[in-house]
C-alpha atoms as a PDB file:
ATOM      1  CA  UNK A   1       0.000   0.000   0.000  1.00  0.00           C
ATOM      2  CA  UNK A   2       1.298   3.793  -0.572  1.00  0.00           C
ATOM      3  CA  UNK A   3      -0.125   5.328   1.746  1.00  0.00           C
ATOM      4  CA  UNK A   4       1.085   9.336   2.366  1.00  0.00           C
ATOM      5  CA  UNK A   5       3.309   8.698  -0.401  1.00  0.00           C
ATOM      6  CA  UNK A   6       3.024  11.277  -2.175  1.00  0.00           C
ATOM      7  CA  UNK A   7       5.063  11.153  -4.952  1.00  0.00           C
ATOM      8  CA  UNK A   8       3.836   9.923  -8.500  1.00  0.00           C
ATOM      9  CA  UNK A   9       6.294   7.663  -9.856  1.00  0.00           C
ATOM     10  CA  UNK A  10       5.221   7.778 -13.392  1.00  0.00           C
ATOM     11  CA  UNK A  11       5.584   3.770 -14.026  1.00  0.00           C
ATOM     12  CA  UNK A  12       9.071   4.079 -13.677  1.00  0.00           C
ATOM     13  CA  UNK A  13      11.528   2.770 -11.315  1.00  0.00           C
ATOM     14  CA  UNK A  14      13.473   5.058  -9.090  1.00  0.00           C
ATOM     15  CA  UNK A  15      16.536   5.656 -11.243  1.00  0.00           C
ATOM     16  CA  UNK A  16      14.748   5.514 -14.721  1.00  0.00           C
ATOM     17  CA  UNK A  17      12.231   8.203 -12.826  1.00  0.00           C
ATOM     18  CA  UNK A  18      15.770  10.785 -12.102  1.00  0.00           C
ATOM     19  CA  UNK A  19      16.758  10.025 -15.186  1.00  0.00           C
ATOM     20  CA  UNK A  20      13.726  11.401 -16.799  1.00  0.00           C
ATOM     21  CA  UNK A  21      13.307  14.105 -14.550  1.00  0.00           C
ATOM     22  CA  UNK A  22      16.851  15.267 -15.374  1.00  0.00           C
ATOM     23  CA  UNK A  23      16.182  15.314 -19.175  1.00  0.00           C
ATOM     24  CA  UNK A  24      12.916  17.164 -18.627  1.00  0.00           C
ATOM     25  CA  UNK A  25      14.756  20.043 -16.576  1.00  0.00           C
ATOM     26  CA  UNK A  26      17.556  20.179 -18.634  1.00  0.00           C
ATOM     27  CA  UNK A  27      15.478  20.860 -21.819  1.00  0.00           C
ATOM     28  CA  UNK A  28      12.664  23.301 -20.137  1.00  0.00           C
ATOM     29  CA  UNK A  29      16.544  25.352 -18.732  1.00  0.00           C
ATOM     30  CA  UNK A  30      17.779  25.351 -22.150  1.00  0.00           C
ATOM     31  CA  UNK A  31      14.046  26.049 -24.099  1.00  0.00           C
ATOM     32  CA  UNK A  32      12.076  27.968 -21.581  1.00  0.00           C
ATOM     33  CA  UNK A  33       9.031  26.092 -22.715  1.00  0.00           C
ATOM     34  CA  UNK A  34       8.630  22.339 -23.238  1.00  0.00           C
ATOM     35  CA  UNK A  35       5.357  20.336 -24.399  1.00  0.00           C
ATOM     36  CA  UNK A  36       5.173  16.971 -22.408  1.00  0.00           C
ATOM     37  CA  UNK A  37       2.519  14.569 -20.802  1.00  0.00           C
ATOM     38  CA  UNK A  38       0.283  16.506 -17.439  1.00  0.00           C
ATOM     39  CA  UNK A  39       1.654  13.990 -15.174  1.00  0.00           C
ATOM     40  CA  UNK A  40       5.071  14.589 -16.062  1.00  0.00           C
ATOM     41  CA  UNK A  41       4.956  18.486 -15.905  1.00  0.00           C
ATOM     42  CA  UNK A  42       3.530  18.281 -12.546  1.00  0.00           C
ATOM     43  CA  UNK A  43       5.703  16.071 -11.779  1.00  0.00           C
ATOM     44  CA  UNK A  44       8.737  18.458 -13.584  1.00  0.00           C
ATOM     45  CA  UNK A  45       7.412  21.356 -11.527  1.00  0.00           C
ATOM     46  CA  UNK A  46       8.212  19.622  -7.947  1.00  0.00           C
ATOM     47  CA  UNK A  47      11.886  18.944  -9.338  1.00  0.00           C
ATOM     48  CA  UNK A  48      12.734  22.246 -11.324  1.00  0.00           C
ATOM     49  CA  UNK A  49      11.473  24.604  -8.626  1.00  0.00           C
ATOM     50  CA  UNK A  50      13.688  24.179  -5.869  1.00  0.00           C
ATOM     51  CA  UNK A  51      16.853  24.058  -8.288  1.00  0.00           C
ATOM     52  CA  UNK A  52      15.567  27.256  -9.655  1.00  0.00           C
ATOM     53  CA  UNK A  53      15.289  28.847  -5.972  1.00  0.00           C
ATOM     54  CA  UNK A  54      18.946  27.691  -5.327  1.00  0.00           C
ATOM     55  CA  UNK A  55      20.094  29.540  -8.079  1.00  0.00           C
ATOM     56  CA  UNK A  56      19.293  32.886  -6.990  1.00  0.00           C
ATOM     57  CA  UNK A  57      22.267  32.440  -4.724  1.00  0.00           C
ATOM     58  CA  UNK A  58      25.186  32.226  -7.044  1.00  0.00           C
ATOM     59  CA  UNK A  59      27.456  29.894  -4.593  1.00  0.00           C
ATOM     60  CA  UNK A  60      29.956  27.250  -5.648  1.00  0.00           C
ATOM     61  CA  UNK A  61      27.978  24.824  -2.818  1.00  0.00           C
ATOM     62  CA  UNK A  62      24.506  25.930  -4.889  1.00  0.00           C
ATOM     63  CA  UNK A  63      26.288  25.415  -8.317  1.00  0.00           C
ATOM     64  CA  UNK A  64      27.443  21.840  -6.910  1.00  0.00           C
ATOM     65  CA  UNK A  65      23.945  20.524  -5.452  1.00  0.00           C
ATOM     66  CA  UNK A  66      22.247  21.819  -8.636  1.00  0.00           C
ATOM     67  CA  UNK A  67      24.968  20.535 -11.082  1.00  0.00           C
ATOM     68  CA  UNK A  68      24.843  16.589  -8.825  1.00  0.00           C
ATOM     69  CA  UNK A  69      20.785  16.531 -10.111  1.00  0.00           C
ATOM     70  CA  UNK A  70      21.259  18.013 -14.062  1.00  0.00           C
ATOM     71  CA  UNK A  71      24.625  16.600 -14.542  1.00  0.00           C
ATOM     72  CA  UNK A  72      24.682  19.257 -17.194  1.00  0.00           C
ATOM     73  CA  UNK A  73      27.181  22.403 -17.483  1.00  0.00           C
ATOM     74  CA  UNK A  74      25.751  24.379 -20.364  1.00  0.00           C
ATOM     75  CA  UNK A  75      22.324  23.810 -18.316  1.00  0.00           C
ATOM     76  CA  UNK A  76      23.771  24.835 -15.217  1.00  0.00           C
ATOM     77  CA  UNK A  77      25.305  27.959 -16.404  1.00  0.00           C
ATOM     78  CA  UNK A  78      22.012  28.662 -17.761  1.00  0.00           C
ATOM     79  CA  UNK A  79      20.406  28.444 -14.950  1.00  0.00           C
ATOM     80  CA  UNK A  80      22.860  30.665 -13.018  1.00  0.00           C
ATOM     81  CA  UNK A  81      23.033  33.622 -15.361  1.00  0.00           C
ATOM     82  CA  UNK A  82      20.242  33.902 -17.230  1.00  0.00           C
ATOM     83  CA  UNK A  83      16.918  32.278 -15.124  1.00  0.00           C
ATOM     84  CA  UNK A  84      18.293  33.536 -11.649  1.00  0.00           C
ATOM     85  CA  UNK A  85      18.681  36.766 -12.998  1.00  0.00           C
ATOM     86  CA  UNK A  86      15.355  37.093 -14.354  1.00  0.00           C
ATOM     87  CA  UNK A  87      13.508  35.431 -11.432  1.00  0.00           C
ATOM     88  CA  UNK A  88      15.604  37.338  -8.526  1.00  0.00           C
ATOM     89  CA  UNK A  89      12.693  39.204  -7.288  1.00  0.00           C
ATOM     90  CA  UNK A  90       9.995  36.193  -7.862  1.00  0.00           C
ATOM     91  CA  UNK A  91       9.161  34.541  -4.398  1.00  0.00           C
ATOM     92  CA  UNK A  92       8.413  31.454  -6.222  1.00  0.00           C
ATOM     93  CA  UNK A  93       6.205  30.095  -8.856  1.00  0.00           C
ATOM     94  CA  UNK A  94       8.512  29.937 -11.814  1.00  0.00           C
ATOM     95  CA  UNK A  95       6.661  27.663 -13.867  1.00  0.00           C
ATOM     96  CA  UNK A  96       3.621  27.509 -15.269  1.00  0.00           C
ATOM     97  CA  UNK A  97       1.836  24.449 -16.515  1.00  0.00           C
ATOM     98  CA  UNK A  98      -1.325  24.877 -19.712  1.00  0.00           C
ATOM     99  CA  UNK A  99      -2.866  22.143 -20.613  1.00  0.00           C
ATOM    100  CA  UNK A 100      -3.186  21.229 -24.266  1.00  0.00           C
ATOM    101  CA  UNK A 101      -5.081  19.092 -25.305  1.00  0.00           C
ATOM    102  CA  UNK A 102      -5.037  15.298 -25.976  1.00  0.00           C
ATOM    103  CA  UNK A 103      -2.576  13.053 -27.565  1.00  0.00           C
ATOM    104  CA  UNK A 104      -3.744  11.897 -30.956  1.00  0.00           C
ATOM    105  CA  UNK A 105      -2.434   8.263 -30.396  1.00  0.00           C
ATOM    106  CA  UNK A 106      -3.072   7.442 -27.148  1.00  0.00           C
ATOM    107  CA  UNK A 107      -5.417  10.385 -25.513  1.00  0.00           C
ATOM    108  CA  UNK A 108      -3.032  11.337 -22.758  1.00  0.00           C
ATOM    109  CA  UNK A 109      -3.419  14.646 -21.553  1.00  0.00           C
ATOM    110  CA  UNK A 110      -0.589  17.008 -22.901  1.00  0.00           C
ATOM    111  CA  UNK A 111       0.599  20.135 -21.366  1.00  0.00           C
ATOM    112  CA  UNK A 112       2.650  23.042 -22.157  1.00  0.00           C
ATOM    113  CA  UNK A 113       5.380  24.090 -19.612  1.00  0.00           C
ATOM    114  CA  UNK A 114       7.155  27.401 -19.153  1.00  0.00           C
ATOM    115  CA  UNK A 115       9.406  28.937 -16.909  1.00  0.00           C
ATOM    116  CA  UNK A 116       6.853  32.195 -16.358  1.00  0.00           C
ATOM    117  CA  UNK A 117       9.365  35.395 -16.576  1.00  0.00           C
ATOM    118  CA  UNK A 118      10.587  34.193 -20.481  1.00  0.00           C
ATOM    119  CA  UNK A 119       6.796  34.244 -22.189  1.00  0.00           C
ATOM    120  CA  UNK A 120       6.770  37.606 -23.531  1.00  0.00           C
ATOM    121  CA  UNK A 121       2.984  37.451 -24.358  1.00  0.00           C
ATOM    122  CA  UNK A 122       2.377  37.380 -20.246  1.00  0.00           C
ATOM    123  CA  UNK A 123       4.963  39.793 -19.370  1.00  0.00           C
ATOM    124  CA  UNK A 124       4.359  42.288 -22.035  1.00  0.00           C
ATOM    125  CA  UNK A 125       8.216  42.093 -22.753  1.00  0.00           C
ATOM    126  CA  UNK A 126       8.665  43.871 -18.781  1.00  0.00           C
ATOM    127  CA  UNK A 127      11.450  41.815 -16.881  1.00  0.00           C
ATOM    128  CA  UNK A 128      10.350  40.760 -13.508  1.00  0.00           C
ATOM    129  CA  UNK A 129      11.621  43.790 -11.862  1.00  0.00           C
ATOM    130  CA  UNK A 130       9.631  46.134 -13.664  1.00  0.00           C
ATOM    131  CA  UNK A 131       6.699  44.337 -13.485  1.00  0.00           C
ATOM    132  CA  UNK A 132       6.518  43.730 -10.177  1.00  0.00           C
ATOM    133  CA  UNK A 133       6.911  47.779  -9.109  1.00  0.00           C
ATOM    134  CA  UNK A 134       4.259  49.078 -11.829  1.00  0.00           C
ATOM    135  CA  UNK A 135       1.670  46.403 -10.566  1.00  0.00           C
ATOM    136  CA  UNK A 136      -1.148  47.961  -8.961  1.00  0.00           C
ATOM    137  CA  UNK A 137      -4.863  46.512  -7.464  1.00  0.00           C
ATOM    138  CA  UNK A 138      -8.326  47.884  -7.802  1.00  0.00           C
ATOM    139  CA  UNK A 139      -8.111  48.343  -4.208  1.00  0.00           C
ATOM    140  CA  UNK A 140      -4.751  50.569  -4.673  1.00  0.00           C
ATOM    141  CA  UNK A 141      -6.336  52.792  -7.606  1.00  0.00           C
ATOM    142  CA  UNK A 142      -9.324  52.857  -5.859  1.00  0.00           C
ATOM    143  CA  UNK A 143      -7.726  54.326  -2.689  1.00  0.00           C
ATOM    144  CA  UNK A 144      -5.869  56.587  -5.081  1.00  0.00           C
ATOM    145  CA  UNK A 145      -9.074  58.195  -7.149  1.00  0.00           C
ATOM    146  CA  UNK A 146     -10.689  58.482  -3.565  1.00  0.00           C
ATOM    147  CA  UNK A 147      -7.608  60.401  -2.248  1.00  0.00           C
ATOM    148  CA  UNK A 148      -7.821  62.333  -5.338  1.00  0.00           C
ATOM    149  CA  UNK A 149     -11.613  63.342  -4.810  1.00  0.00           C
ATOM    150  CA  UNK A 150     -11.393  64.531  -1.273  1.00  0.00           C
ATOM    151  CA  UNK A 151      -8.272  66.298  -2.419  1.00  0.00           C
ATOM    152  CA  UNK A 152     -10.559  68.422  -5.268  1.00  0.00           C
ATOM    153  CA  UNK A 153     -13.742  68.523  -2.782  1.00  0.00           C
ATOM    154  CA  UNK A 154     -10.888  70.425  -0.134  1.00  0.00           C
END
């Protein structure tokens, strides 16, 4: 029985499923954006995400414990200057799974996923930076035109 085991081992044993996982990271570090099966990109998400969040902290320890998972030096160096750059100011939540669709073959349920801060469609070509000072709630323009009213009714 499996119970509280919580991890979905995608009919694989253990070292075929690092294996995979591996390959999966290293191509979503290298293409931003890969199209793969649901279970897998959730699955991809749980593994990616915590490399991603060592990264911000350019160390040779952090470079070591991410390079002992990807076994992958152009990858690695990816992942170092360009992605831990970009997500410096992200708390977490660097990828983003979309579901698309169907496979034609054997209907298994196909997503799409991204690390979030490279899809310039989302991001309106703002880095993170910039996006995250120019964001602003109803609540915050709302307080704003109120401030603004009482200001004119003075």
């Amino acid at each position: 029985m499996r119970h509280g085991d919580k991890i979905n081992n995608l009919g694989r044993k253990t070292a075929h499923r690092h294996a995979l996982m591996s390959n999966l990271a290293i191509a979503l570090i290298t293409n931003k954006r890969i199209f793969t099966t649901l279970a897998k990109a959730k699955a991809l998400r749980t593994y990616v995400e915590p490399m991603i969040t060592k990264s911000k902290e350019d160390t040779t320890h952090s470079r070591r414990v991410v390079f002992a998972d990807l076994r992958s030096k152009e990858a690695v160096t990816e992942l170092f200057k360009t992605i831990a750059v970009k997500v410096a100011e992200r708390k977490g939540g660097y990828t983003r799974i979309i579901k698309t669709g169907n496979r034609q073959g054997d209907a298994a349920e196909m997503a799409m996923i991204e690390l979030v801060d490279f899809n310039e469609i989302y991001t309106n070509g703002k880095g993170s930076a910039e996006g995250a000072k120019a964001k602003t709630t109803r609540r915050s323009r709302a307080k704003k035109a109120d401030g603004k009213t009482e200001a004119k009714a003075e």
